[in-house]
N, C-alpha and C. Protein backbone atom coordinates (compact mmCIF):
# COMPACT_ATOMS: atom_id res chain seq x y z
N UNK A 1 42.94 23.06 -21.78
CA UNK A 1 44.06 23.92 -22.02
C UNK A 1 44.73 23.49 -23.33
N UNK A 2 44.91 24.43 -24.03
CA UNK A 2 45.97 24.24 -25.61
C UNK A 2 46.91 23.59 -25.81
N UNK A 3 47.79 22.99 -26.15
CA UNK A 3 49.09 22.61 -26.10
C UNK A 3 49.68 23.69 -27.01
N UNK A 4 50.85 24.49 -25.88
CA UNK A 4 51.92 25.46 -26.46
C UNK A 4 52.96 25.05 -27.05
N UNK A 5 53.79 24.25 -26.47
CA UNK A 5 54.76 23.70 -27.76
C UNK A 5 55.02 22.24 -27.33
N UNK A 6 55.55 21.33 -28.33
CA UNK A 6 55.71 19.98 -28.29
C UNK A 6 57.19 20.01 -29.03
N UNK A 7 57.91 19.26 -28.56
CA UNK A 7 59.34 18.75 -28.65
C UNK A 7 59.92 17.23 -28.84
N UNK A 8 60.84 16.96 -29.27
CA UNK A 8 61.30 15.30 -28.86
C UNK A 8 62.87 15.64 -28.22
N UNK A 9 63.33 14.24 -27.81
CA UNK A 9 64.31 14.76 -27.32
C UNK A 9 65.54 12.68 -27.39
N UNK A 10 66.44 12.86 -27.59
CA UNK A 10 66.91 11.55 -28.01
C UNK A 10 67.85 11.03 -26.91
N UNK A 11 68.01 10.37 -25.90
CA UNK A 11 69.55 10.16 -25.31
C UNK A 11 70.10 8.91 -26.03
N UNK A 12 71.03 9.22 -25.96
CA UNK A 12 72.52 8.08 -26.72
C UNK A 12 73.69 7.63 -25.32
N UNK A 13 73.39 6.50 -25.03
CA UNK A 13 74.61 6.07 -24.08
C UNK A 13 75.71 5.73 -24.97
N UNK A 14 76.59 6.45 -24.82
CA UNK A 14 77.70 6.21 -25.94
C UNK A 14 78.68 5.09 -25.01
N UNK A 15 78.53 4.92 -23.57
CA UNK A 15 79.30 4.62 -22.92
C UNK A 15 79.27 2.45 -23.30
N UNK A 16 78.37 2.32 -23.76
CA UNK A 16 77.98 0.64 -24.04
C UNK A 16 78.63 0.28 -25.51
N UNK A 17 79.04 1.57 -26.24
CA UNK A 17 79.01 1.63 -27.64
C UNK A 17 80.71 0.65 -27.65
N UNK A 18 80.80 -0.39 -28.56
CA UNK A 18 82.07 -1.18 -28.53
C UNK A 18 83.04 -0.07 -29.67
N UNK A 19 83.99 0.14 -29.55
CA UNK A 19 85.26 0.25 -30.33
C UNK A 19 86.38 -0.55 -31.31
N UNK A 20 86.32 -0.16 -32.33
CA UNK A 20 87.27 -1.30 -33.19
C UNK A 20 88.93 -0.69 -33.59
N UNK A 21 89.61 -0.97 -33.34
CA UNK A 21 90.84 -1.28 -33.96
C UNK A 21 91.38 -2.04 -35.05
N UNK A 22 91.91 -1.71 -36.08
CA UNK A 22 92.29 -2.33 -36.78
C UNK A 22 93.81 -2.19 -37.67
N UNK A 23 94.17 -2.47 -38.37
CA UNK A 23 95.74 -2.20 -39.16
C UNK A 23 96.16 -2.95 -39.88
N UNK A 24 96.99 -2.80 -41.10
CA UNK A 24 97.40 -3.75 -41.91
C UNK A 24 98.56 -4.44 -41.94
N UNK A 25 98.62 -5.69 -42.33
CA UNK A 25 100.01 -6.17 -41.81
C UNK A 25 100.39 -6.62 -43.02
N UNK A 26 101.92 -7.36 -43.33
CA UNK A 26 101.94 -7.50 -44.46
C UNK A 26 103.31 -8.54 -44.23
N UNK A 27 103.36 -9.68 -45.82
CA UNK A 27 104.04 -10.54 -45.45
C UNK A 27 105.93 -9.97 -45.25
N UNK A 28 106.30 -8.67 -46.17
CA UNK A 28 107.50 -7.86 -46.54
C UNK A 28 107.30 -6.60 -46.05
N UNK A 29 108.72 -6.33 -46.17
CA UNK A 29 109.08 -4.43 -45.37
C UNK A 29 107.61 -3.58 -46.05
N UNK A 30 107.14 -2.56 -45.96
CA UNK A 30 106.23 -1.95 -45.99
C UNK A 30 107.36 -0.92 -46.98
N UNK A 31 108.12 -0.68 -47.03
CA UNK A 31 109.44 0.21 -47.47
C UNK A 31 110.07 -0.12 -48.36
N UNK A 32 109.78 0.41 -49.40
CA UNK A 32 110.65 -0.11 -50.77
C UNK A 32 111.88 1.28 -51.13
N UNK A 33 112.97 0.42 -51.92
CA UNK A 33 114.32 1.19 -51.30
C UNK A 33 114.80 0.81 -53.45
N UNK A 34 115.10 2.16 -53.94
CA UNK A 34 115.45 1.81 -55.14
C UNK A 34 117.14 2.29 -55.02
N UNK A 35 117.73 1.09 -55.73
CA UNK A 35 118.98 1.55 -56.06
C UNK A 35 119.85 1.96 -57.22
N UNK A 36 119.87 3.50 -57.78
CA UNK A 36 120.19 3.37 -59.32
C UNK A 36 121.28 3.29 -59.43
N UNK A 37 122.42 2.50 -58.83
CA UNK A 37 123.61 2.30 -59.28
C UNK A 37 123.18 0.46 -60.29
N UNK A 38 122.54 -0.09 -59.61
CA UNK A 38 122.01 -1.62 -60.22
C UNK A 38 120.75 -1.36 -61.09
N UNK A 39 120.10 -0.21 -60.45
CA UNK A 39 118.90 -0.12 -61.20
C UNK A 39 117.82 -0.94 -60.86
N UNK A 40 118.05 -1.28 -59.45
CA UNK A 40 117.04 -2.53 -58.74
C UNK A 40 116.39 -1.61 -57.77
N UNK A 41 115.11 -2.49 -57.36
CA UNK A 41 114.22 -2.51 -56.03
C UNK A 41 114.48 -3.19 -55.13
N UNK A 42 114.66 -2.73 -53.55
CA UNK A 42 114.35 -3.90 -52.63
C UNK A 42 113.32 -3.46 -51.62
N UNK A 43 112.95 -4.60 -51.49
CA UNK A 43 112.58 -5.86 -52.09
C UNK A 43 111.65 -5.86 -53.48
N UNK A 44 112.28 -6.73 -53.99
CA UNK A 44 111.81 -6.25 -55.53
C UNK A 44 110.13 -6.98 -55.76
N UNK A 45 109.14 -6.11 -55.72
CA UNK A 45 107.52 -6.63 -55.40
C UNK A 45 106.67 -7.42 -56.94
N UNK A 46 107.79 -6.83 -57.94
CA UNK A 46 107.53 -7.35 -58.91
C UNK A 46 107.53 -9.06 -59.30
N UNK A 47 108.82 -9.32 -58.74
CA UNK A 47 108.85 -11.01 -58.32
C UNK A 47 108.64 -12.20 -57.34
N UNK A 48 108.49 -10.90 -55.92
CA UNK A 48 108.00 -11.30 -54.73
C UNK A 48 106.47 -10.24 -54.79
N UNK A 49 105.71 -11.03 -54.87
CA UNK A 49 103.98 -10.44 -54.08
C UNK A 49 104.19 -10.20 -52.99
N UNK A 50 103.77 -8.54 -52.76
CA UNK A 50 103.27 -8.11 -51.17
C UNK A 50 102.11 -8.89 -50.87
N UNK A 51 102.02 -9.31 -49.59
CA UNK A 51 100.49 -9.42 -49.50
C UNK A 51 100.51 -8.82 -48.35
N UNK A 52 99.37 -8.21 -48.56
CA UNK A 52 98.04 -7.17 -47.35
C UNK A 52 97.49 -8.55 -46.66
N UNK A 53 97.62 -7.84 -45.23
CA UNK A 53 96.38 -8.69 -44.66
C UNK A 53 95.90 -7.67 -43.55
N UNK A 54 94.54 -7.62 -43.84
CA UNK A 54 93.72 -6.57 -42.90
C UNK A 54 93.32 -7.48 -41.72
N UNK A 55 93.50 -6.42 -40.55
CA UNK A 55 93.28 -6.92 -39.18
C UNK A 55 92.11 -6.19 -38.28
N UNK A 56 91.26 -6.81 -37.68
CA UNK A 56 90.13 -5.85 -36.82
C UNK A 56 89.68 -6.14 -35.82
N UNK A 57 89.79 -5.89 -35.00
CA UNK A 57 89.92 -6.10 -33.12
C UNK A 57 88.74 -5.01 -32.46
N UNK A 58 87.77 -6.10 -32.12
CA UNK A 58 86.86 -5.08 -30.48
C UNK A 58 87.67 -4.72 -29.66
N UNK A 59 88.17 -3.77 -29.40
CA UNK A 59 88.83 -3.11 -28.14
C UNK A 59 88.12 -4.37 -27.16
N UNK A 60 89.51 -4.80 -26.67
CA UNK A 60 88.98 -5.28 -25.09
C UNK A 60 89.44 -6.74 -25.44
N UNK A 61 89.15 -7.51 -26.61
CA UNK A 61 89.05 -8.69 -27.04
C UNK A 61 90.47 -8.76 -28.09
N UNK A 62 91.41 -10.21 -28.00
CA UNK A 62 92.23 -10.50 -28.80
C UNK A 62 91.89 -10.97 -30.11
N UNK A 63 90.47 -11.41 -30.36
CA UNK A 63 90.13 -12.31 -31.51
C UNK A 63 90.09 -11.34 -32.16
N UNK A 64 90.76 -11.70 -33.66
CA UNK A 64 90.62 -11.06 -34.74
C UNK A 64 89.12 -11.19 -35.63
N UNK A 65 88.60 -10.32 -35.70
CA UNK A 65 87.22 -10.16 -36.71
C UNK A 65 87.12 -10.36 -37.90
């Protein structure tokens, strides 16, 4: 007998698949605030460095990645 048609076919358990979380934190306000009566920034980033620090978490687990 012939072969009429041939196919593939894929399953994906998505249910084993881990999840990440992540967000940035930072050492100062995230919010910079100008004032033109002084003509200043606060917090002024020019003399204080922001620093970024990136964060990334397996759902489920506290350790940072």
């Amino acid at each position: 007998m012939a072969v009429i048609a041939s196919g593939q076919i894929t399953l994906i358990d998505l249910n084993d698949a881990k999840s990440l979380t992540g967000y940035i934190g930072s050492n100062q306000a995230k919010v910079q605030i100008f004032n033109p009566n002084g003509n200043t920034y606060t917090p002024n980033w020019a003399t204080n460095n922001m620093i970024l620090t990136p964060s990334l978490f397996v759902s489920g687990t506290a350790t940072d990645i």
